[in-house]
PDB file of N, CA and C in Angstrom:
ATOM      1  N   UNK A   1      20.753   0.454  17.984  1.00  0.00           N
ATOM      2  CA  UNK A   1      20.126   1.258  19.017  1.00  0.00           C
ATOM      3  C   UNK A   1      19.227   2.302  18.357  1.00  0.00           C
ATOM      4  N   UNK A   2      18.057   2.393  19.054  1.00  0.00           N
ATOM      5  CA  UNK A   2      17.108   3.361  18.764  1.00  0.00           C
ATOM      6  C   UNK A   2      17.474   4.813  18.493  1.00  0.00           C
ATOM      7  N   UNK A   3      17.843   5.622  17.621  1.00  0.00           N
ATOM      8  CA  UNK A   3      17.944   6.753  17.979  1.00  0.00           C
ATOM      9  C   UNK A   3      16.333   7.902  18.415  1.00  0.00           C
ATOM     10  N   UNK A   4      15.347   7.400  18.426  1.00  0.00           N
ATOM     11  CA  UNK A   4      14.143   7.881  18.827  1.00  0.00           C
ATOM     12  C   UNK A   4      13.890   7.789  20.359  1.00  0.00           C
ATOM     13  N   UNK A   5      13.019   8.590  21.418  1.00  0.00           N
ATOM     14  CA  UNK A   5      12.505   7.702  22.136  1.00  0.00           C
ATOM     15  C   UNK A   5      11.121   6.539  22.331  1.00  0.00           C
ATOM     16  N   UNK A   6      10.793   6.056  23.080  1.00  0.00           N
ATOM     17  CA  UNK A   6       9.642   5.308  22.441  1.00  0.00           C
ATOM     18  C   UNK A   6       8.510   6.064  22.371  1.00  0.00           C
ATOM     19  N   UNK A   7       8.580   7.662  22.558  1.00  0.00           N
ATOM     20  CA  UNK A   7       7.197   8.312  22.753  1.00  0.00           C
ATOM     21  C   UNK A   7       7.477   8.541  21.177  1.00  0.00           C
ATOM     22  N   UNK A   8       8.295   9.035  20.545  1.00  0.00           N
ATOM     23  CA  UNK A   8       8.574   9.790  19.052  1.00  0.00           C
ATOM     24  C   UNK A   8       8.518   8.791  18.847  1.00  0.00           C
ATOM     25  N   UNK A   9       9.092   7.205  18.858  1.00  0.00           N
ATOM     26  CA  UNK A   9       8.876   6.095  17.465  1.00  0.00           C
ATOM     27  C   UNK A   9       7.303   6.145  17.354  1.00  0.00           C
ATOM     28  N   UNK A  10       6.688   6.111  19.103  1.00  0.00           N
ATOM     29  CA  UNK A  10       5.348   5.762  18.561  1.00  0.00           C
ATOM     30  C   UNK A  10       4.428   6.782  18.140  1.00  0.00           C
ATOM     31  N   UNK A  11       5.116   7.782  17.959  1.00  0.00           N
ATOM     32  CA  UNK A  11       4.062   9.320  17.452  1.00  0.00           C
ATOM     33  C   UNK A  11       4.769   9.129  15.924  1.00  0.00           C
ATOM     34  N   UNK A  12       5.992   8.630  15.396  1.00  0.00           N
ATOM     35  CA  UNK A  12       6.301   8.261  13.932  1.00  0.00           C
ATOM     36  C   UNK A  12       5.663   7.045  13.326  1.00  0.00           C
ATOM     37  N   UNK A  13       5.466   6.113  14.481  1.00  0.00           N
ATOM     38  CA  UNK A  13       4.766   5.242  13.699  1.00  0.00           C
ATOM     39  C   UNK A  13       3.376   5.081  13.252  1.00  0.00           C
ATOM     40  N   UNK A  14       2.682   5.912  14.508  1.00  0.00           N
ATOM     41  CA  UNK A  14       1.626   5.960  13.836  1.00  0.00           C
ATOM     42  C   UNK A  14       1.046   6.945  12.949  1.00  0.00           C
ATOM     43  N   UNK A  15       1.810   7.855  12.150  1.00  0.00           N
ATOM     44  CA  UNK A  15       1.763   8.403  10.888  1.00  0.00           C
ATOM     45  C   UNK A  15       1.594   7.624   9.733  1.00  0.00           C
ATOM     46  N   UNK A  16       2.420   6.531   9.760  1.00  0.00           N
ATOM     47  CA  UNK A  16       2.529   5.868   8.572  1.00  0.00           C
ATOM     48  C   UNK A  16       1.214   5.423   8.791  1.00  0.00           C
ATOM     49  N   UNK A  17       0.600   5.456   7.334  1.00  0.00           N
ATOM     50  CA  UNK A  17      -0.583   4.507   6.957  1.00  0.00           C
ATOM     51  C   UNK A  17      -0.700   3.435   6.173  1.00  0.00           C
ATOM     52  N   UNK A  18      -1.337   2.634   6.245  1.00  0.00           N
ATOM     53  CA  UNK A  18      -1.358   1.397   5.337  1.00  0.00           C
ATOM     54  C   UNK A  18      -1.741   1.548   3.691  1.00  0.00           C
ATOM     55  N   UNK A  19      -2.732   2.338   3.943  1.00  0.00           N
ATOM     56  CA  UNK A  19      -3.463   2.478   2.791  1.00  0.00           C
ATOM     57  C   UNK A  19      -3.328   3.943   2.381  1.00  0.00           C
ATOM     58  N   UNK A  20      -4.051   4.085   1.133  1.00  0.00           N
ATOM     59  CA  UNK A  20      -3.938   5.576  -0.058  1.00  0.00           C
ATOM     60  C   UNK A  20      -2.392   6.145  -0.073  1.00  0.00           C
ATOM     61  N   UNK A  21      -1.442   5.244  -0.267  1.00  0.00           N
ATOM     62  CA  UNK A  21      -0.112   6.025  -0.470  1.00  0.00           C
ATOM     63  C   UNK A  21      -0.234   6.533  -1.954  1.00  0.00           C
ATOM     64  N   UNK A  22       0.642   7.512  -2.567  1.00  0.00           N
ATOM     65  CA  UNK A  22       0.868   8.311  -3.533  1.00  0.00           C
ATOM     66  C   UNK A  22       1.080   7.447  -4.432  1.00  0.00           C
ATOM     67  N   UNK A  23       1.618   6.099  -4.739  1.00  0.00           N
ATOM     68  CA  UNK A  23       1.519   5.271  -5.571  1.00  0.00           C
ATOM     69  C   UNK A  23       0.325   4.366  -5.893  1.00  0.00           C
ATOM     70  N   UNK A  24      -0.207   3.881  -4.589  1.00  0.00           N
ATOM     71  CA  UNK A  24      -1.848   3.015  -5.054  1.00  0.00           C
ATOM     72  C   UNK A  24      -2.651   3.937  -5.803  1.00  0.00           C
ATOM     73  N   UNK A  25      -2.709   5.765  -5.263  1.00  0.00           N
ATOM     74  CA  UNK A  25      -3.644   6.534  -5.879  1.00  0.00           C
ATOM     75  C   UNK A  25      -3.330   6.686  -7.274  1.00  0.00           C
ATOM     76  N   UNK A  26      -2.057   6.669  -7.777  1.00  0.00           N
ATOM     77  CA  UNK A  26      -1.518   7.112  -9.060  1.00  0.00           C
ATOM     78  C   UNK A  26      -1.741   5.606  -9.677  1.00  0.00           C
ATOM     79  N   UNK A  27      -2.023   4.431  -9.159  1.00  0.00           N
ATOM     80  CA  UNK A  27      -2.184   3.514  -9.559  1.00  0.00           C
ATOM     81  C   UNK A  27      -3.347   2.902  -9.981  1.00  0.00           C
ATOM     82  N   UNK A  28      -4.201   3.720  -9.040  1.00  0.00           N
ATOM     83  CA  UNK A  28      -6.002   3.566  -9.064  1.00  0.00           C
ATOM     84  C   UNK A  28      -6.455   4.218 -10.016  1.00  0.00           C
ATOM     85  N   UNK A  29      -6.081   5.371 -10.150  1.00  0.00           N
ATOM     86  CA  UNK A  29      -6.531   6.345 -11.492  1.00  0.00           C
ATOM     87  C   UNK A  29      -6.257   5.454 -12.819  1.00  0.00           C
ATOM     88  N   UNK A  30      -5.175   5.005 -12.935  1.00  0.00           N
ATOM     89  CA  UNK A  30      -4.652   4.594 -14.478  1.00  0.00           C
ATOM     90  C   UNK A  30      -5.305   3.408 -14.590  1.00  0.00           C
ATOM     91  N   UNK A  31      -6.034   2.333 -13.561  1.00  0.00           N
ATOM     92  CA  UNK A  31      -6.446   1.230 -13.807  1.00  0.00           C
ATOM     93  C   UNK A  31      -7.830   1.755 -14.637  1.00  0.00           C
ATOM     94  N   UNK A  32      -8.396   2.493 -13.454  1.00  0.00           N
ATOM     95  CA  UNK A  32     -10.072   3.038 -13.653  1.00  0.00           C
ATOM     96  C   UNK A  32     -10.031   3.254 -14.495  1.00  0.00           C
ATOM     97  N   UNK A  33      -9.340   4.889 -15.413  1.00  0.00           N
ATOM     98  CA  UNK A  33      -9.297   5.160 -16.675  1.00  0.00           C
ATOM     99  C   UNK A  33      -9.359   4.212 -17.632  1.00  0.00           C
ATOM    100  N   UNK A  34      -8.208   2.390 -17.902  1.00  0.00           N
ATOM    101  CA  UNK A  34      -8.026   1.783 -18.798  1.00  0.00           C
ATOM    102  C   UNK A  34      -9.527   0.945 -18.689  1.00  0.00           C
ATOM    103  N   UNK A  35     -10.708   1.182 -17.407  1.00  0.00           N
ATOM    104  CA  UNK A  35     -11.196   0.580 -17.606  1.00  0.00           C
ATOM    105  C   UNK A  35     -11.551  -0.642 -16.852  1.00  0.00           C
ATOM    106  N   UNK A  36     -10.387  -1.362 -15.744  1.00  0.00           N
ATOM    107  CA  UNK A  36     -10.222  -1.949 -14.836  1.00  0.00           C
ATOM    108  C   UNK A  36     -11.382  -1.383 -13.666  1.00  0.00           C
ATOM    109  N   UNK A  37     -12.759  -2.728 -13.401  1.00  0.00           N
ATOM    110  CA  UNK A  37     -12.589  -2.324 -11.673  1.00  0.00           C
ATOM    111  C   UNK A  37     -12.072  -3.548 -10.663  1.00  0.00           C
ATOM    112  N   UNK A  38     -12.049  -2.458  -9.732  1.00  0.00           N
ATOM    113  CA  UNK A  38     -11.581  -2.628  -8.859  1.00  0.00           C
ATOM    114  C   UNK A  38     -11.993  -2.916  -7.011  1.00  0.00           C
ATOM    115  N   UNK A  39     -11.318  -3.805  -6.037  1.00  0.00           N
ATOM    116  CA  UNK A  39     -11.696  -3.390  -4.939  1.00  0.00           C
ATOM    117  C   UNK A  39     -10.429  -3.257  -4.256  1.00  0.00           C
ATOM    118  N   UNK A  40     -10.645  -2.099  -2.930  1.00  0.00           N
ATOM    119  CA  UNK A  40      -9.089  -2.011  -2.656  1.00  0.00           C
ATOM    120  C   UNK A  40      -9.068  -2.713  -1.145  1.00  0.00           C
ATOM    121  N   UNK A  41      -8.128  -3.105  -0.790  1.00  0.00           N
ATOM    122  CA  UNK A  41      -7.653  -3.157   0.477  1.00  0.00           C
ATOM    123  C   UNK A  41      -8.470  -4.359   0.830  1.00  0.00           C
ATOM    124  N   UNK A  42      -8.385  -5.523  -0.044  1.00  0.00           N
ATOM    125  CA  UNK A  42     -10.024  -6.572   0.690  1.00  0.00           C
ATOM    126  C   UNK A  42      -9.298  -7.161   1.899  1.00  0.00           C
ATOM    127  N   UNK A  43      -9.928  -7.113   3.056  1.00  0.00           N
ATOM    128  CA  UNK A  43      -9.576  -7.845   4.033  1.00  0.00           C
ATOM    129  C   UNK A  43      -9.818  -9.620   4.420  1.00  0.00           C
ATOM    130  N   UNK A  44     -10.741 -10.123   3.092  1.00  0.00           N
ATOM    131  CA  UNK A  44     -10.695 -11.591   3.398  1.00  0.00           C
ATOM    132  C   UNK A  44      -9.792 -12.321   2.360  1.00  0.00           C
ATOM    133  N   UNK A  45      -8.751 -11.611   1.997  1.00  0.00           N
ATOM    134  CA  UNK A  45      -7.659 -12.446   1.185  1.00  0.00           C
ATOM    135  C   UNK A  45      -6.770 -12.184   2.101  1.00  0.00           C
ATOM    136  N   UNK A  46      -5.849 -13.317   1.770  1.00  0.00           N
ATOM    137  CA  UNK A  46      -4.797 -13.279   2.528  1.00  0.00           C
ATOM    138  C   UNK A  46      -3.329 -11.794   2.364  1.00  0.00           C
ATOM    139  N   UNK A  47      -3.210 -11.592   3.202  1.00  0.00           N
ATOM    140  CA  UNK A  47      -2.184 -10.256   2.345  1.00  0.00           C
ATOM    141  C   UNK A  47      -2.639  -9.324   2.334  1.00  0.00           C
ATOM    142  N   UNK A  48      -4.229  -9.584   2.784  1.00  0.00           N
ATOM    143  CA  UNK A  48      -4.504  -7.620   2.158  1.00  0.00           C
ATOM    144  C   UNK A  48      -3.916  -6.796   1.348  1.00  0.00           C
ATOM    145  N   UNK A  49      -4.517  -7.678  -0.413  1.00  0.00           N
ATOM    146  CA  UNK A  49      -3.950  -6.670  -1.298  1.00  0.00           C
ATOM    147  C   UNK A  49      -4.103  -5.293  -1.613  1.00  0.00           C
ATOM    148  N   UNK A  50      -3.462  -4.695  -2.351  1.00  0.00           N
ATOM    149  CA  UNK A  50      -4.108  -3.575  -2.230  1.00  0.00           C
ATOM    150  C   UNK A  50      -5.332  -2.941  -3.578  1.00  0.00           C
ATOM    151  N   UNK A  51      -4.899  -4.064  -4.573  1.00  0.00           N
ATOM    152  CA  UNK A  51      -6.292  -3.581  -4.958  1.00  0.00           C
ATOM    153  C   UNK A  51      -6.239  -5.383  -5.572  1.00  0.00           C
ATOM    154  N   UNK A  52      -7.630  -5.517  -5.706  1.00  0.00           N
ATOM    155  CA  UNK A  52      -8.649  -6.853  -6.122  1.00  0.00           C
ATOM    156  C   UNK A  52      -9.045  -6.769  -7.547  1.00  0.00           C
ATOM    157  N   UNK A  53      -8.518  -7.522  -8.323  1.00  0.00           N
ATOM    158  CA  UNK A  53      -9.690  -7.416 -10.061  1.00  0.00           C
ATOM    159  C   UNK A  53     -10.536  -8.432 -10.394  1.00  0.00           C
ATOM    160  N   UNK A  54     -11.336  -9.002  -9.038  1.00  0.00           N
ATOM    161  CA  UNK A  54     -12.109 -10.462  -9.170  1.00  0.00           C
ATOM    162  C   UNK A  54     -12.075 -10.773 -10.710  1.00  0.00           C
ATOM    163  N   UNK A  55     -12.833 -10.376 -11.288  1.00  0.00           N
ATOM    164  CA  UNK A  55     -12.845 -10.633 -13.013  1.00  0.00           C
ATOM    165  C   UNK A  55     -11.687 -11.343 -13.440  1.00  0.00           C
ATOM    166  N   UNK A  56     -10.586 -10.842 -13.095  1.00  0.00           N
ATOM    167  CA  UNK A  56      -9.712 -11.600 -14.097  1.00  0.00           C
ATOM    168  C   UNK A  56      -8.632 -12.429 -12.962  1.00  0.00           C
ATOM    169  N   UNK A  57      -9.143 -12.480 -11.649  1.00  0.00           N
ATOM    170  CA  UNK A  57      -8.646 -13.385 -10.593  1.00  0.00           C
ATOM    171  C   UNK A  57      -7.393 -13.127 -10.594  1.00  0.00           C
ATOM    172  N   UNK A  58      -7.132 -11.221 -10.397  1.00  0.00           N
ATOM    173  CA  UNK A  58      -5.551 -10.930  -9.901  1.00  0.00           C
ATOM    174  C   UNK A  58      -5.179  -9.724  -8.580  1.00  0.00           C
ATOM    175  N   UNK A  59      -5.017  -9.869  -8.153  1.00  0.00           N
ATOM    176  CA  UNK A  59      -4.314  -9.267  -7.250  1.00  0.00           C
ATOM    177  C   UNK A  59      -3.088  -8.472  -7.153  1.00  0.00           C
ATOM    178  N   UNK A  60      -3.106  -7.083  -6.730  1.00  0.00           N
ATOM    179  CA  UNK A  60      -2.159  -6.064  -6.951  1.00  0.00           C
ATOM    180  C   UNK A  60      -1.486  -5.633  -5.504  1.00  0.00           C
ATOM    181  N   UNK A  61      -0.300  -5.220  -4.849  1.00  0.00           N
ATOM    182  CA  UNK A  61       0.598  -5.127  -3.898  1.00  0.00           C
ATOM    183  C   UNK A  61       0.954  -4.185  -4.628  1.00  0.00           C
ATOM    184  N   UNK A  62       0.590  -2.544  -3.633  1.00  0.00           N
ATOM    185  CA  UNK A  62       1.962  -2.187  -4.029  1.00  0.00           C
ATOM    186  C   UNK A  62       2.725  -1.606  -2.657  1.00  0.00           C
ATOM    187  N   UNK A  63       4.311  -1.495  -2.903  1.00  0.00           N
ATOM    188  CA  UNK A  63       5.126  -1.524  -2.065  1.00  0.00           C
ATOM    189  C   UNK A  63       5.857   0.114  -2.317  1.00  0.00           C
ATOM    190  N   UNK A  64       5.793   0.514  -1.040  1.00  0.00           N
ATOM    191  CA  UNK A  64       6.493   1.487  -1.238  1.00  0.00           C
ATOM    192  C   UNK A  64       7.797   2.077  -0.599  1.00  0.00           C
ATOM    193  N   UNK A  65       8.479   2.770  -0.503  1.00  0.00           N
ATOM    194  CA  UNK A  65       9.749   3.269  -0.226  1.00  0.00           C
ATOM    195  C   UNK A  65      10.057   3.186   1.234  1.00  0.00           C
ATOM    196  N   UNK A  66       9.045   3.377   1.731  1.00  0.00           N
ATOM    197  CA  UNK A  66       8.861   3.218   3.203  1.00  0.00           C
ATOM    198  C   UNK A  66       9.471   2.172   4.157  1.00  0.00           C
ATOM    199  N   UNK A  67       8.964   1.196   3.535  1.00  0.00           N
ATOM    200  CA  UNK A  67       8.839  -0.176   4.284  1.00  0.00           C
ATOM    201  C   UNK A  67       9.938  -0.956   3.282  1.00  0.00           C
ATOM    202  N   UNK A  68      10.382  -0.815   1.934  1.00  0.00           N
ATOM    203  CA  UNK A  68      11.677  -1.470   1.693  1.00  0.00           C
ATOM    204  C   UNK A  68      12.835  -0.706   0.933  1.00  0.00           C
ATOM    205  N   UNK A  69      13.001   0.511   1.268  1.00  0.00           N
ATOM    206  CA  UNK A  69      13.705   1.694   0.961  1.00  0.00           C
ATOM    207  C   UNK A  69      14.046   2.022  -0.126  1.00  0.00           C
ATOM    208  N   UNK A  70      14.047   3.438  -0.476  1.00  0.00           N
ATOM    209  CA  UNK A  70      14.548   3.646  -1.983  1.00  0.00           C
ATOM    210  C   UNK A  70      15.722   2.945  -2.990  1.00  0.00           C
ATOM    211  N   UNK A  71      16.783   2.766  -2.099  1.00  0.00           N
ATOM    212  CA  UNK A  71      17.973   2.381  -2.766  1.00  0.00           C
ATOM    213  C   UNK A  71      18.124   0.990  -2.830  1.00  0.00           C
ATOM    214  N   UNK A  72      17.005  -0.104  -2.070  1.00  0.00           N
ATOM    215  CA  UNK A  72      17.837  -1.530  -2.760  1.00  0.00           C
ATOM    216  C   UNK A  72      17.553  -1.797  -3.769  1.00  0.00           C
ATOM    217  N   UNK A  73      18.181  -2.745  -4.495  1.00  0.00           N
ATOM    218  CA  UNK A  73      18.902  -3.487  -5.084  1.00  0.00           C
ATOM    219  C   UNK A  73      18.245  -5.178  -5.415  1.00  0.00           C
TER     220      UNK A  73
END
C-alpha cells in the first residue's frame, strides 16, 4: 500500500530526473579530462544511454541509487 497520496507520489515523481544525476556529471568530467568525447543521452539507440563514445562503439548506463537502491546486493 501506498503510503503517499496520488497528488504527493505525483509531485515526488516528477522531481526525479532522468538525466545530469551527480554520478553521470562526476562521470562526464573524468571521461572529458582523459580525453574521451562524448554524446549524452542519444535518443536513437535503444536504452537511451547515457553517454555515447561512437569512436570506439561503446555505450555507458549509469544507474543510480534511486531506481535500484543503495543496499542491494
Amino acid at each position: 500500500m501506498d503510503r503517499h497520496t496520488p497528488k504527493q507520489r505525483k509531485r515526488n515523481m516528477q522531481a526525479v530526473k532522468s538525466a545530469g544525476s551527480k554520478i553521470e556529471k562526476t562521470l562526464g568530467k573524468a571521461l572529458w579530462k582523459k580525453g574521451f568525447r562524448y554524446r549524452k543521452n542519444v535518443k536513437t539507440i535503444f536504452g537511451k544511454p547515457d553517454f555515447v563514445l561512437r569512436k570506439y562503439n561503446i555505450v555507458i548506463f549509469c544507474d543510480s541509487e534511486f531506481w535500484h537502491g543503495k543496499d542491494w546486493e
